[in-house]
Protein backbone atom coordinates (compact mmCIF):
# COMPACT_ATOMS: atom_id res chain seq x y z
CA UNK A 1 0.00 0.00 0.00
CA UNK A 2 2.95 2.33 -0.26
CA UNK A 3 2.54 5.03 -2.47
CA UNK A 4 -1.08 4.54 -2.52
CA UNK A 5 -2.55 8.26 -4.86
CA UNK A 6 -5.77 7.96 -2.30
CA UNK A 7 -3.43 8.30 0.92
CA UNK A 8 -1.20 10.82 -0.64
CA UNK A 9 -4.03 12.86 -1.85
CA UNK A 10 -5.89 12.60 2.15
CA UNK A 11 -2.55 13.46 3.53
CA UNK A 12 -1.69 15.97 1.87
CA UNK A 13 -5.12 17.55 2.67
CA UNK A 14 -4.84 17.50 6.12
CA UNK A 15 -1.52 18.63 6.22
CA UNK A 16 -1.25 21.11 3.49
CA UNK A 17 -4.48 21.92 1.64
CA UNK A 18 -6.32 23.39 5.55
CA UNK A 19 -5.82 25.54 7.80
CA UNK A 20 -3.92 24.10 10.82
CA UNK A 21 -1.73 21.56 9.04
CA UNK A 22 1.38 22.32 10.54
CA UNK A 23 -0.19 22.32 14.03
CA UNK A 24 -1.42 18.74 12.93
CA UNK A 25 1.72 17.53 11.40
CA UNK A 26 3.97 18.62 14.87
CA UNK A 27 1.28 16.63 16.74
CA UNK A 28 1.23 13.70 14.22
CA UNK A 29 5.33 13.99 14.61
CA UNK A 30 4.80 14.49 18.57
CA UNK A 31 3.31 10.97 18.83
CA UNK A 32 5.26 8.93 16.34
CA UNK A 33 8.03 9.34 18.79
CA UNK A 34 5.82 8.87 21.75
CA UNK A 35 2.30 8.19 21.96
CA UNK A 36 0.31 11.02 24.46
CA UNK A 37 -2.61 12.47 25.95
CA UNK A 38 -3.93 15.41 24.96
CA UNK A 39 -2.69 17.64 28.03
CA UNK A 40 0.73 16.05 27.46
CA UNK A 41 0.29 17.35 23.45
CA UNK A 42 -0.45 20.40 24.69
CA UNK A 43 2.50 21.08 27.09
CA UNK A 44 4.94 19.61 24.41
CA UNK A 45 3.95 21.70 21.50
CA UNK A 46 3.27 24.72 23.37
CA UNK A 47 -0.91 24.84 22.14
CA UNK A 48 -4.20 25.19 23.96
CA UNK A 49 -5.97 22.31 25.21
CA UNK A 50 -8.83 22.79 23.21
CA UNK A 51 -6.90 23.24 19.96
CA UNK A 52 -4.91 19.88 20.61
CA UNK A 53 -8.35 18.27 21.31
CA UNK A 54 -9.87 20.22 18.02
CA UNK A 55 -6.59 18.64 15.73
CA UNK A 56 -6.99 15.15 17.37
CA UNK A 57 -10.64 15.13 16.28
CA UNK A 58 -9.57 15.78 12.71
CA UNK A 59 -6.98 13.20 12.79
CA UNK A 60 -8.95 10.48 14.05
CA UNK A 61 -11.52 12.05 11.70
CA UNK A 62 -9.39 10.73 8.86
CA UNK A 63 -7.87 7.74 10.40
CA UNK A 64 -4.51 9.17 11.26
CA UNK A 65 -4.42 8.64 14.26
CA UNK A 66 -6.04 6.13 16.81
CA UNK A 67 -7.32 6.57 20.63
CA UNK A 68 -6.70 3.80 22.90
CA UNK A 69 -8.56 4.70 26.69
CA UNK A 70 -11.56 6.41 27.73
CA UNK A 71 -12.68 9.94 28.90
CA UNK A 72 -9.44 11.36 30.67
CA UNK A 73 -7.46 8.26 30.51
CA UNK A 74 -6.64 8.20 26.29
CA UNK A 75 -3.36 8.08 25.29
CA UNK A 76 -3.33 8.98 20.96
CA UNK A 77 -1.40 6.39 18.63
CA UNK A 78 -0.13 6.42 15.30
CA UNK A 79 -3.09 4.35 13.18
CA UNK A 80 -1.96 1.39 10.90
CA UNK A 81 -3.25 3.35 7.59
CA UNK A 82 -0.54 5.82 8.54
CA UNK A 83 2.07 3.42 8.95
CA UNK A 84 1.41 1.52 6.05
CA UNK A 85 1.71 4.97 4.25
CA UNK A 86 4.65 6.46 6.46
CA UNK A 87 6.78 7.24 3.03
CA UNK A 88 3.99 9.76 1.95
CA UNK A 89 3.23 11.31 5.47
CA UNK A 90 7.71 11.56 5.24
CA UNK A 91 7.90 13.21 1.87
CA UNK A 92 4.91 15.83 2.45
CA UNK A 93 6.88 16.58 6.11
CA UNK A 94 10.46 17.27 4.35
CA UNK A 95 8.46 19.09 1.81
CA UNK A 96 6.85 21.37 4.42
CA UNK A 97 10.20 22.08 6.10
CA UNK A 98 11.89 22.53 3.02
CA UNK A 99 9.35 25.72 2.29
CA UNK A 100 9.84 27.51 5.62
């Protein structure tokens, strides 16, 4: 599924084509290293609460990332459609830093 046009075309949507894709893309980042919760998101990248809760919701929106836990206990994962397509989400990332 590498190089799959339907996952390059969703992630590069979320990331680039909307408002809030670099927010998404330091979280997405954030938890590939480490999975979270959204308080610990927040005190790592520096954003309000209720914009790291607003970004989650699109992620999981688009199967980006997963939740495992309930209520206050959920800790946010990278989802397997993400890591089956981790070349893509890679290239669009070096692209985005490349154009700062």
């Amino acid at each position: 599924m590498t190089n799959d046009p339907y996952a390059k075309r969703l992630l590069w949507f979320v990331f680039v084509g909307s408002r809030g894709g670099p927010n998404r893309l330091k979280l997405v980042q954030a938890i590939r290293d480490t999975p979270l919760n959204a308080n610990q998101l927040a005190k790592e990248l520096g954003l309000d609460y209720k914009a790291i809760i607003h970004h989650v919701g699109v992620l999981e929106k688009n199967n980006i990332i997963t939740r495992i836990g309930e209520k206050y206990n959920v800790t946010f994962f990278i989802s397997p459609f993400l890591e089956a397509n981790m070349d893509s989400f890679l290239e669009i990332a070096q692209k985005l830093e490349k154009s700062k």
